[in-house]
Protein backbone atom coordinates (compact mmCIF):
# COMPACT_ATOMS: atom_id res chain seq x y z
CA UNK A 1 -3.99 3.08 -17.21
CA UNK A 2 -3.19 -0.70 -16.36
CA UNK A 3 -1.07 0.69 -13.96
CA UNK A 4 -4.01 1.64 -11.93
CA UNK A 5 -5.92 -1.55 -11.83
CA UNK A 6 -4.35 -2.69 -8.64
CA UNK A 7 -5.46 0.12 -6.95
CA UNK A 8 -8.99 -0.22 -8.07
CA UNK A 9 -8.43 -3.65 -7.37
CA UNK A 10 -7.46 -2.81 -3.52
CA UNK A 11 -10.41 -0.53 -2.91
CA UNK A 12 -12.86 -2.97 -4.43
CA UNK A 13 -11.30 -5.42 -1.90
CA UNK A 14 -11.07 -2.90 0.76
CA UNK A 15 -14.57 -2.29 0.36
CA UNK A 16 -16.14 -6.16 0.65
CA UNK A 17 -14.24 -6.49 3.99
CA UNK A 18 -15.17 -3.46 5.57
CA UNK A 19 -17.15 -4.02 8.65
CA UNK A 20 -20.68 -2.41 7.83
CA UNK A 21 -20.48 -1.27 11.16
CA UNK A 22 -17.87 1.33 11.02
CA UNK A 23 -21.00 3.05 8.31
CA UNK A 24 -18.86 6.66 8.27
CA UNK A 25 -15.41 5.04 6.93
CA UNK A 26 -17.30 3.00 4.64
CA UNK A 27 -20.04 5.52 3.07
CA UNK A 28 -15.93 7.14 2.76
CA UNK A 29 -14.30 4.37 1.33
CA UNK A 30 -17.22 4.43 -1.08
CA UNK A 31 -17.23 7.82 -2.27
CA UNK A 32 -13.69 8.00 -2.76
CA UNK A 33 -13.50 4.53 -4.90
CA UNK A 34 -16.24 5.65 -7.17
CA UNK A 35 -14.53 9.46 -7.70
CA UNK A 36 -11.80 7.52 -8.44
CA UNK A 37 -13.45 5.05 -10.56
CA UNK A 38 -15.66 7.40 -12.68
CA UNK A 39 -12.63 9.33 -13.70
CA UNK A 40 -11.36 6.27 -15.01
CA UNK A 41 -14.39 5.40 -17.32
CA UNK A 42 -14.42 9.37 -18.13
CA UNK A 43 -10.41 8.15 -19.91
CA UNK A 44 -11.97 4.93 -21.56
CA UNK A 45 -11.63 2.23 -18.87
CA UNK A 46 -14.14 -0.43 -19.47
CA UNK A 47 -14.66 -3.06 -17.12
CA UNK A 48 -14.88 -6.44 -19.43
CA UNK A 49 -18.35 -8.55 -19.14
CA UNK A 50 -17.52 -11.71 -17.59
CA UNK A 51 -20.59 -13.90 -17.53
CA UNK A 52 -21.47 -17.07 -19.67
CA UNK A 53 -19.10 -19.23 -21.28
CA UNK A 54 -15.64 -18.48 -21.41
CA UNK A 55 -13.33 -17.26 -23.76
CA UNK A 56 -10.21 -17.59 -24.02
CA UNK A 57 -9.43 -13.99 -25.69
CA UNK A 58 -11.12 -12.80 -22.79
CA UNK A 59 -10.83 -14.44 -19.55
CA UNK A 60 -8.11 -15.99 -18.13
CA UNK A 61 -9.00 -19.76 -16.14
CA UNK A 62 -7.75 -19.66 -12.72
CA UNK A 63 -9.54 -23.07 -11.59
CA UNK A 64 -12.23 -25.54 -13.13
CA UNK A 65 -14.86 -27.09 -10.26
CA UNK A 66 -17.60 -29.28 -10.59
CA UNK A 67 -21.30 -27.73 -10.54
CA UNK A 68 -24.10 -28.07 -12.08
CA UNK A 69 -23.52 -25.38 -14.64
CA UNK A 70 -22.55 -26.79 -18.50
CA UNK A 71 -18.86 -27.34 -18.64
CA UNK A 72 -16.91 -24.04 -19.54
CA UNK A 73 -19.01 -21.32 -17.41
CA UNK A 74 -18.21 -18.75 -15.47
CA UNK A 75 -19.27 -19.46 -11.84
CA UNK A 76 -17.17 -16.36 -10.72
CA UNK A 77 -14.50 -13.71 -11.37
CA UNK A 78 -11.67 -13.66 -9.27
CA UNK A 79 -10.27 -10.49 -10.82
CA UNK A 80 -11.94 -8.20 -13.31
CA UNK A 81 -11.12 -7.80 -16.76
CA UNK A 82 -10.94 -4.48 -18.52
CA UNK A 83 -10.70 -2.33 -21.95
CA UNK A 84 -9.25 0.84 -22.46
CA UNK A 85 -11.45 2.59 -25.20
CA UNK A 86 -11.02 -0.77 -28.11
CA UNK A 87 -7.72 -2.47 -26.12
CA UNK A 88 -7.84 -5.36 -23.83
CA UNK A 89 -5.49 -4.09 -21.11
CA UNK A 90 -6.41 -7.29 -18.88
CA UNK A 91 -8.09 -10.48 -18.74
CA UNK A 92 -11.28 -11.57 -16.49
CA UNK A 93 -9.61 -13.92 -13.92
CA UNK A 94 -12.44 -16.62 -13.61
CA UNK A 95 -13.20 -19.56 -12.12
CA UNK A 96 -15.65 -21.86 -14.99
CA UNK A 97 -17.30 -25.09 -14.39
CA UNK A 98 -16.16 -28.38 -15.53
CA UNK A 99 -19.16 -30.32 -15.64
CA UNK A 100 -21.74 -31.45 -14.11
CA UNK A 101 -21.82 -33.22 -10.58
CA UNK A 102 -21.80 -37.15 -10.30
């Protein structure tokens, strides 16, 4: 299964910088990530909540910026996180907050 994360990785990114023009390939794109994606959940993939503060049995800290969020927060997820049925197979990738501004 972890194996497979890249790939869902690629189409995720594949996805976001699609031009939203080319509608046909992406409605495509689409379909064939979330085939691809449900099958995975169907085997016990579970993509890992990544919101709040962050832990560090969870999520992995790429990068710490300033913002106005309390110091430790997820601001955003570079790289998802997932379970496969009770086992962490990979850490959230996330960038927290390290305090407030000025």
């Amino acid at each position: 299964m972890k194996k497979l994360l890249p790939t869902l990785d690629e189409f995720e990114l594949a996805i976001s910088s699609m031009d939203s023009s080319k509608n046909d390939a992406l409605k495509g794109m689409k379909l064939v990530y979330s085939n691809f994606s449900d099958a995975l959940k169907a085997e016990g993939l579970q993509e890992m909540d990544a919101k709040g503060k962050a832990d560090p049995y969870r999520h992995e800290v790429v990068m710490a910026k300033e913002s106005e969020e309390e110091e430790g927060t997820i601001l955003e997820v570079v790289r998802k996180g997932y379970m496969f049925k009770d086992l962490m197979i990979r850490p959230a990738s996330v960038i927290v907050s390290k305090g407030k501004i000025g």
